[in-house]
Protein backbone atom coordinates (compact mmCIF):
# COMPACT_ATOMS: atom_id res chain seq x y z
CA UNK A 1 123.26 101.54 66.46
CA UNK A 2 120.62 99.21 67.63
CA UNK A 3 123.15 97.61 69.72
CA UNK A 4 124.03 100.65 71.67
CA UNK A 5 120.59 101.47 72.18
CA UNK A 6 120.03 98.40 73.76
CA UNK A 7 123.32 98.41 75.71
CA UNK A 8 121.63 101.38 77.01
CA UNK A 9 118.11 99.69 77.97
CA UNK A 10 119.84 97.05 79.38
CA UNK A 11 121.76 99.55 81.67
CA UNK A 12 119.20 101.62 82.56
CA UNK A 13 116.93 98.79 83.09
CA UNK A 14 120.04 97.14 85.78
CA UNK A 15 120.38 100.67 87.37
CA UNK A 16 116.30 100.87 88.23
CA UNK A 17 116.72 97.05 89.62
CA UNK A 18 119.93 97.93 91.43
CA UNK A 19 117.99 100.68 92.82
CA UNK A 20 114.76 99.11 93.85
CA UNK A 21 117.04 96.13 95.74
CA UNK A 22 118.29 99.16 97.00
CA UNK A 23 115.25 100.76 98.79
CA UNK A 24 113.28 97.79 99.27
CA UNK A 25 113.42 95.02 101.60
CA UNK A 26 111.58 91.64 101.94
CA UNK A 27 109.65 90.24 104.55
CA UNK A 28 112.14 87.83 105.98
CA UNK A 29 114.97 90.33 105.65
CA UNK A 30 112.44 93.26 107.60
CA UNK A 31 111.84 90.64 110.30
CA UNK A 32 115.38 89.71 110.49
CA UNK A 33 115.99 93.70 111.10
CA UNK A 34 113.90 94.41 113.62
CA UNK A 35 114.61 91.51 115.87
CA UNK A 36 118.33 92.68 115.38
CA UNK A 37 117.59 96.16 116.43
CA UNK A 38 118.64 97.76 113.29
CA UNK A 39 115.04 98.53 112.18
CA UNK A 40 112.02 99.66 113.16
CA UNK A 41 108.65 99.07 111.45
CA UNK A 42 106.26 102.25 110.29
CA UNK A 43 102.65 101.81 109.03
CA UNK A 44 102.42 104.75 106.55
CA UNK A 45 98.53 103.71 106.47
CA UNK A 46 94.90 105.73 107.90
CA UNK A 47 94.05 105.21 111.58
CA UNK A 48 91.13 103.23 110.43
CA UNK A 49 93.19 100.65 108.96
CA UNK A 50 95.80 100.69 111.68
CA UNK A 51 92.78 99.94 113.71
CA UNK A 52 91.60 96.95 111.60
CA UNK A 53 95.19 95.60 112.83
CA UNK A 54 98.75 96.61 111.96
CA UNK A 55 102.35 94.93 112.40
CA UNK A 56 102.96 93.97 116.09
CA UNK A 57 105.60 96.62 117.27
CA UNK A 58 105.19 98.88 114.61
CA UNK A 59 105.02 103.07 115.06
CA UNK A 60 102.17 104.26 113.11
CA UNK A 61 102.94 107.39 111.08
CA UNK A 62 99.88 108.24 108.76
CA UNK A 63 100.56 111.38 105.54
CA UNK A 64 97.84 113.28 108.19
CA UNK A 65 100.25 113.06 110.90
CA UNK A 66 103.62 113.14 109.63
CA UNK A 67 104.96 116.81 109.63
CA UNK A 68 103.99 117.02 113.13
CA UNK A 69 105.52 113.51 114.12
CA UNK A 70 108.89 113.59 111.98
CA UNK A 71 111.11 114.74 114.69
CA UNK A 72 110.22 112.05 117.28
CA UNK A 73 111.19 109.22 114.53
CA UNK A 74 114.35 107.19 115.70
CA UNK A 75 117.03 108.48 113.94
CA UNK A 76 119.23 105.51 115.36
CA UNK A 77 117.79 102.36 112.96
CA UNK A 78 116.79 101.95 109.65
CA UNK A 79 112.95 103.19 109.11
CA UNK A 80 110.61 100.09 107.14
CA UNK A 81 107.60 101.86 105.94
CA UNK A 82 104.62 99.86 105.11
CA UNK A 83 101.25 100.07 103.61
CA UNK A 84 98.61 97.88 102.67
CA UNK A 85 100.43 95.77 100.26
CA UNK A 86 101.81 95.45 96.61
CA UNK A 87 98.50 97.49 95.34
CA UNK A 88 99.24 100.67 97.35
CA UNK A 89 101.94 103.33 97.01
CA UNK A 90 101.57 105.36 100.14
CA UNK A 91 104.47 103.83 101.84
CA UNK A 92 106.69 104.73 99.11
CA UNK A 93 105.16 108.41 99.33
CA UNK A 94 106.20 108.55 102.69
CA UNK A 95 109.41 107.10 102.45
CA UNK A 96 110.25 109.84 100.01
CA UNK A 97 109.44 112.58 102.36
CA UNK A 98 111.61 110.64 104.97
CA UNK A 99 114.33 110.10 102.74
CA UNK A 100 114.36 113.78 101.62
CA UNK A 101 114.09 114.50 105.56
CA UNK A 102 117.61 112.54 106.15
CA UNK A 103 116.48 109.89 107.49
CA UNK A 104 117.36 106.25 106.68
CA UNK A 105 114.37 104.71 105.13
CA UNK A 106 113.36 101.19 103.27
CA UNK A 107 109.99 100.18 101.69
CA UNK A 108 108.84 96.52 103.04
CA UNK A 109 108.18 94.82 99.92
CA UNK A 110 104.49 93.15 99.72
CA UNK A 111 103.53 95.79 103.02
CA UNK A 112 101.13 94.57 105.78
CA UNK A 113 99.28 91.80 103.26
CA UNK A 114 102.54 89.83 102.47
CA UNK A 115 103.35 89.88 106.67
CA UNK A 116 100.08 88.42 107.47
CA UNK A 117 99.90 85.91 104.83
CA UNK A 118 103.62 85.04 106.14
CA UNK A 119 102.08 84.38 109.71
CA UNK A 120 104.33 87.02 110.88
CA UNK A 121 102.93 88.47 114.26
CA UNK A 122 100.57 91.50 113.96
CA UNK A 123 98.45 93.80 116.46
CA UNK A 124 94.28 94.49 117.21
CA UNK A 125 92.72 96.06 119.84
CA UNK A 126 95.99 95.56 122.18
CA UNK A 127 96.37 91.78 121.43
CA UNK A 128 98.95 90.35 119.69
CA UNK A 129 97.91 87.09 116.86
CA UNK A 130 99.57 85.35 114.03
CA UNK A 131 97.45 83.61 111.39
CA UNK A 132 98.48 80.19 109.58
CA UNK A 133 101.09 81.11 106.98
CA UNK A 134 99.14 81.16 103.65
CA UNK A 135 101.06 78.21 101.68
CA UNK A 136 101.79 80.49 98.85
CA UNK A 137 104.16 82.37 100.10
CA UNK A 138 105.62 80.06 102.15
CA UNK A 139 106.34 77.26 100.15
CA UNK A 140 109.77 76.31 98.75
CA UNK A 141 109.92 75.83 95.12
CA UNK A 142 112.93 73.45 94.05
């Protein structure tokens, strides 16, 4: 018995994993999208913090603005919502209500903090910066 009950952990456990893999999508990978075409980027986040700076290229969708917005989404590429980072679930709140509205959606994994600290290029004010990639999470571990 206490086999099959963790047969059935174990399975359930693989299906959530499959899953998130599923919905979610790195840094390099999001990058890798977008320059491709296949992807475009959407900060899920307030207009204050959009302001503060956001990812260069990015369409900025905040939950205040959304139901009036939804139809002029590209339909044509895969939708990467983002938020602030690993600490905040709004992105994932949105993606469900784009999900449930058809339309191909992913969660970037580590949001707007992990793209910065990669050095990846993001937006204030009109001008476009990258910052030194923060040697955590850009160093290769062997």
């Amino acid at each position: 018995m206490a086999e099959s009950a963790g047969s059935a952990s174990i399975a359930a456990r693989l299906a959530h994993v499959d899953a998130r893999l599923a919905f979610e999508i790195d840094i390099l990978a999001a990058a890798a999208a977008v320059d491709a075409g296949e992807a475009v980027l959407v900060d899920t986040r307030r207009q204050e913090s959009w302001d503060h700076g956001h990812i260069a290229g990015a369409l900025h969708l905040p939950k205040a603005t959304m139901d009036a917005r939804i139809a002029e989404l590209p339909r044509d590429r895969t939708l990467i919502v983002y938020g602030w980072g690993p600490g905040c679930n709004g992105a994932a709140a949105t993606a469900r209500e784009l999900l449930a509205a058809g339309l191909d959606t992913r969660e970037l994994f580590g949001g707007y903090e992990y793209w910065v600290r990669k050095g990846f290029p993001v937006e204030k004010d009109g001008v476009t910066s990258r910052q030194a990639p923060d040697p955590l999470v850009t160093a290769e571990i062997h």
